[in-house]
C-alpha atoms as a PDB file:
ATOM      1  CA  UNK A   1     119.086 134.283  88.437  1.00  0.00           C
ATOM      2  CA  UNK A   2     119.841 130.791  88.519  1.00  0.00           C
ATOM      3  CA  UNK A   3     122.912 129.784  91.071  1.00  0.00           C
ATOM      4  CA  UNK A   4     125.877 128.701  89.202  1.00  0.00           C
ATOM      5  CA  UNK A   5     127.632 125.855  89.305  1.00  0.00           C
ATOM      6  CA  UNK A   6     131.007 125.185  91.194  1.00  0.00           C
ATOM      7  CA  UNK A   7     133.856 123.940  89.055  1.00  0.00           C
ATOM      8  CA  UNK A   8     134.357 121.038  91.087  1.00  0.00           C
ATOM      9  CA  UNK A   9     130.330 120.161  90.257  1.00  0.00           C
ATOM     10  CA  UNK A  10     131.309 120.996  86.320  1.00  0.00           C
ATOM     11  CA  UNK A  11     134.261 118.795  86.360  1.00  0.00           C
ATOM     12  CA  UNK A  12     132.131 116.261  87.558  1.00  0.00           C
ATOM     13  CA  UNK A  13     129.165 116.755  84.966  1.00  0.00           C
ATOM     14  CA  UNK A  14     131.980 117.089  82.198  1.00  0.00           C
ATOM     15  CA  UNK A  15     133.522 114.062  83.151  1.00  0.00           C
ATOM     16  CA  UNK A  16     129.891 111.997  83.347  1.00  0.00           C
ATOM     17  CA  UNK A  17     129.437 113.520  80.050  1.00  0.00           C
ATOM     18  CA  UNK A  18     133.220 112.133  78.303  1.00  0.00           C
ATOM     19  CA  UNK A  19     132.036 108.671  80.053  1.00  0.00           C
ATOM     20  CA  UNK A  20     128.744 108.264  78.587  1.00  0.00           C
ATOM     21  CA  UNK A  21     130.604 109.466  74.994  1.00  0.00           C
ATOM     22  CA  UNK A  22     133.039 106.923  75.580  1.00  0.00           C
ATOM     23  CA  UNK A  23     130.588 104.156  76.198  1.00  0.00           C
ATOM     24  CA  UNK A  24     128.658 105.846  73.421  1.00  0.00           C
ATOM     25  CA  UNK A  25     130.869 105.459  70.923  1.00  0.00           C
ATOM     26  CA  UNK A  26     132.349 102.051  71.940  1.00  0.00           C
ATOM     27  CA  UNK A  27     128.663 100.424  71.413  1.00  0.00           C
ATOM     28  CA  UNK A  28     128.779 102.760  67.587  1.00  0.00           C
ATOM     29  CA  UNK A  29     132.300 100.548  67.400  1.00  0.00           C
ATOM     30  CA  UNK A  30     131.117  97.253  67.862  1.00  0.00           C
ATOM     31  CA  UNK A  31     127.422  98.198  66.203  1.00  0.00           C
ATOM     32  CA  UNK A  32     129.531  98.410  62.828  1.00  0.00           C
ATOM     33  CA  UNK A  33     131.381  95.503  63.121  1.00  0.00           C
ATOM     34  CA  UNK A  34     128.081  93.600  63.321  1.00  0.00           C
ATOM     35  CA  UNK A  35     126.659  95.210  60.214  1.00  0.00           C
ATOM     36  CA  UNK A  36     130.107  94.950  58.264  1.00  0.00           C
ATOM     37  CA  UNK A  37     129.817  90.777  59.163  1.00  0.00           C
ATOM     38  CA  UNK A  38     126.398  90.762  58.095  1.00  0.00           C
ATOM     39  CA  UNK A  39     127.459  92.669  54.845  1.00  0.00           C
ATOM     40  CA  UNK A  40     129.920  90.087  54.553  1.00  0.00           C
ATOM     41  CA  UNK A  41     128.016  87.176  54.565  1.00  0.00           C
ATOM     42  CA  UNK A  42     125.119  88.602  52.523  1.00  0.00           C
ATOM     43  CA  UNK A  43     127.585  89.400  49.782  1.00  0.00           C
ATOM     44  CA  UNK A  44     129.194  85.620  50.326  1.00  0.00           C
ATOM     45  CA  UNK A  45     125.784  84.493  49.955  1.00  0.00           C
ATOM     46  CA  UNK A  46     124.982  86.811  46.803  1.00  0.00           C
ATOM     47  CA  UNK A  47     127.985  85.534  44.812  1.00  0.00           C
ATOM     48  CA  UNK A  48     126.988  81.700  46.206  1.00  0.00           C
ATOM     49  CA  UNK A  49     123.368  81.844  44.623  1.00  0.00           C
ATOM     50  CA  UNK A  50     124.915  83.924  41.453  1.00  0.00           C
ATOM     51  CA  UNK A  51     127.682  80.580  41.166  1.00  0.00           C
ATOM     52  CA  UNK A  52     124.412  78.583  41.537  1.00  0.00           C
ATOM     53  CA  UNK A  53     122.522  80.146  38.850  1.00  0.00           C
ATOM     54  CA  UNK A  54     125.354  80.148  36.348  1.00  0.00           C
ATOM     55  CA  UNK A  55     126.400  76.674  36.782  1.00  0.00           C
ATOM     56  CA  UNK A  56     122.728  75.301  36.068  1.00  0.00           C
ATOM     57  CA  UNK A  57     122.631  77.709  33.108  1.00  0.00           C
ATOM     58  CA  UNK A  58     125.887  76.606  31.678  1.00  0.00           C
ATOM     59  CA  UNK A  59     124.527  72.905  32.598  1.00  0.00           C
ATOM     60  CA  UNK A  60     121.189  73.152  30.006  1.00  0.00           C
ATOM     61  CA  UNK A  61     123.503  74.844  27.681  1.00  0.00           C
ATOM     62  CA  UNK A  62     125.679  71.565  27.592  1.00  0.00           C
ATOM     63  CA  UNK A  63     122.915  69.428  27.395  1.00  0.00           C
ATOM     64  CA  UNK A  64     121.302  71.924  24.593  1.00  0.00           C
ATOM     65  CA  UNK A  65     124.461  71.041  22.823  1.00  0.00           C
ATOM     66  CA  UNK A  66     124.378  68.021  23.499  1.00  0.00           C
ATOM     67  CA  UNK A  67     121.062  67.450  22.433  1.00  0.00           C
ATOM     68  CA  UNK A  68     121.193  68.828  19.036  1.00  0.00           C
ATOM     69  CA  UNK A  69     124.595  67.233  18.254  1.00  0.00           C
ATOM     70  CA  UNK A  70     122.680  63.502  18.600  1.00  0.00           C
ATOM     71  CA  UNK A  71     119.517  65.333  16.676  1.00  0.00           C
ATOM     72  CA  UNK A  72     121.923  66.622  14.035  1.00  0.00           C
ATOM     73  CA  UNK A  73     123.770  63.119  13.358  1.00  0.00           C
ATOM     74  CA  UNK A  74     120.434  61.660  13.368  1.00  0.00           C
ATOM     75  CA  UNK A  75     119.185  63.576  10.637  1.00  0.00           C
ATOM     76  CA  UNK A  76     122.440  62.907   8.942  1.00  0.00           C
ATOM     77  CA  UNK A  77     121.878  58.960   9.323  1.00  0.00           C
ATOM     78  CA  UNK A  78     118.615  58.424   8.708  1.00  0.00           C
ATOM     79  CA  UNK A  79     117.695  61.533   6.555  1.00  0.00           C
ATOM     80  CA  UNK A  80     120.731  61.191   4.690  1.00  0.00           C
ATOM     81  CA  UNK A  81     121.459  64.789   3.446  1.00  0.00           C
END
């Protein structure tokens, strides 16, 4: 039968044991704050390149416009419809 432990020897374990949960759960703690900056700045950086996108979009929709607004009183001049 294995000898049992004294409670001064499982107050110590059990206190070892709250320690390492403690440290255990500080390092979670600061774990998630790194991945909730990352998130952060990959979402800052998702919206960025969307804003990018858009803008050059709405740019060669301008110069579509543009474009066939000359074309169109063009045709008017020199086609004369």
């Amino acid at each position: 039968m294995p000898e049992e432990k004294t409670t001064r020897e499982m107050v110590y374990e059990i206190s070892r044991d709250v320690k390492w949960m403690c440290k255990t759960l500080t390092e979670m703690k600061e774990q998630a704050g790194d991945h909730e900056t990352r998130l952060r700045d990959l979402e800052g950086w998702r919206h960025t390149k969307i804003g990018e996108e858009q803008r050059v979009s709405r740019i060669g929709a301008g110069a579509g416009g543009l474009v066939g607004g000359v074309v169109a009183v063009m045709v008017r001049v020199i086609g004369g419809w």
